[in-house]
Protein backbone atom coordinates (compact mmCIF):
# COMPACT_ATOMS: atom_id res chain seq x y z
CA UNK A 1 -164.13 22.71 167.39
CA UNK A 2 -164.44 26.51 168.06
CA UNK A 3 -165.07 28.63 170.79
CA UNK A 4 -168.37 28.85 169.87
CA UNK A 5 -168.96 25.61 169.94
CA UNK A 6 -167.93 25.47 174.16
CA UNK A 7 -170.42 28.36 174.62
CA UNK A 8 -173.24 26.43 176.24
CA UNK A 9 -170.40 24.87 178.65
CA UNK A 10 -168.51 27.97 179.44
CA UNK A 11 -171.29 29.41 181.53
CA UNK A 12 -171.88 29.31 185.51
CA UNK A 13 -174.98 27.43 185.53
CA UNK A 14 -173.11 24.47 183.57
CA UNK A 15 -169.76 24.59 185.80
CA UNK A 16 -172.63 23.57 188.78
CA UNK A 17 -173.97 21.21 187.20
CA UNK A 18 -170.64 19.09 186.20
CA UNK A 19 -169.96 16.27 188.93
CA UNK A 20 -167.09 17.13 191.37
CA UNK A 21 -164.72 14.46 192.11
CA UNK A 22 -164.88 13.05 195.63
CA UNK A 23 -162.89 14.55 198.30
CA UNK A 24 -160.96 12.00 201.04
CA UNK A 25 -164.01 12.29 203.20
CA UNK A 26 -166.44 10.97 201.17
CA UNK A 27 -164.02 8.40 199.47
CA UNK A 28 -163.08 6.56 202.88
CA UNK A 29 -164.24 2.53 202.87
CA UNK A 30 -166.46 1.82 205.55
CA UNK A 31 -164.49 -0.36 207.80
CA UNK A 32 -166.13 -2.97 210.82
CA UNK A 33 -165.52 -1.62 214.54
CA UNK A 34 -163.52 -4.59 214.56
CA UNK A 35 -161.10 -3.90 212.17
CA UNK A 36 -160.73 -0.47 213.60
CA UNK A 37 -160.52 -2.18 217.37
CA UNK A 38 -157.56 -3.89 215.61
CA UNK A 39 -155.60 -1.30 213.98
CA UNK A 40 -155.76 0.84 216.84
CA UNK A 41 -154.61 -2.03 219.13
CA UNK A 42 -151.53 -2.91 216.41
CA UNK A 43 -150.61 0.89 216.66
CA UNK A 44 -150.24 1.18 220.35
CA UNK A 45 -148.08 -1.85 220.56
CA UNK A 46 -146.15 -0.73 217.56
CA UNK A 47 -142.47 0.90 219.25
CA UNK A 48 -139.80 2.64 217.05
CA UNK A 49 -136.75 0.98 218.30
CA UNK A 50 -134.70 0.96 214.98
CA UNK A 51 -135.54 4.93 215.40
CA UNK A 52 -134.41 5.14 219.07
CA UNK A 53 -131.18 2.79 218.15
CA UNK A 54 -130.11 5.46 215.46
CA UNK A 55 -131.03 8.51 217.11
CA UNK A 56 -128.66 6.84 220.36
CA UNK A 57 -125.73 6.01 218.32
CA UNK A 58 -126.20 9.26 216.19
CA UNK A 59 -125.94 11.40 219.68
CA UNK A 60 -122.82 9.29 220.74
CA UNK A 61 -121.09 9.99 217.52
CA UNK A 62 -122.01 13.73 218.35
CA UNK A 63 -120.83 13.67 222.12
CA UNK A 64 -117.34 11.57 220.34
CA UNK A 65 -116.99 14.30 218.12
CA UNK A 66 -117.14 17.15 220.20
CA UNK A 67 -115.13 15.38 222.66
CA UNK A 68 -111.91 14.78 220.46
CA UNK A 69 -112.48 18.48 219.33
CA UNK A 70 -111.74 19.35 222.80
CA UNK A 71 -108.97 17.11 223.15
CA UNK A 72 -106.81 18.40 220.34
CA UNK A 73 -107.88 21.90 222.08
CA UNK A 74 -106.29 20.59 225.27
CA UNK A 75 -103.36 19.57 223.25
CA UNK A 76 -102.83 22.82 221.53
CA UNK A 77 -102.82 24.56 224.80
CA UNK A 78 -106.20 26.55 224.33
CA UNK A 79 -107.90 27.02 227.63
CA UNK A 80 -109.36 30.48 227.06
């Protein structure tokens, strides 16, 4: 198959006329108030604490850190 033979479907008027896929819009389900009445009510009562337990013991390791740093400071007689 040539060039030639894509001719008729190389031109504007035929790149219009070919189907475009669906954007996220138009591909949604249609979904009961009810169902969305429950998702909404599962996401408010949804709370990150695994998050909030790693971010706390990540910022004590931090403050630990930075504390023996000044500590062997303190030993080493640095004060300036």
């Amino acid at each position: 198959m040539g060039f030639r033979a894509l001719g008729p479907y190389l031109t504007s008027g035929a790149l219009e006329s070919m189907p475009r896929p669906l954007s996220t819009r138009e591909n949604k389900r249609v979904s009961s108030p009810d169902a969305d009445l429950d998702a909404a009510q599962e996401e408010e009562h949804f709370k990150p604490t695994g998050t909030l337990f790693l971010l706390a013991i990540f910022v004590v390791l931090l403050v630990l850190l930075w504390f023996s740093v000044y500590a062997i400071l303190l030993s080493r007689g640095v004060t300036t």
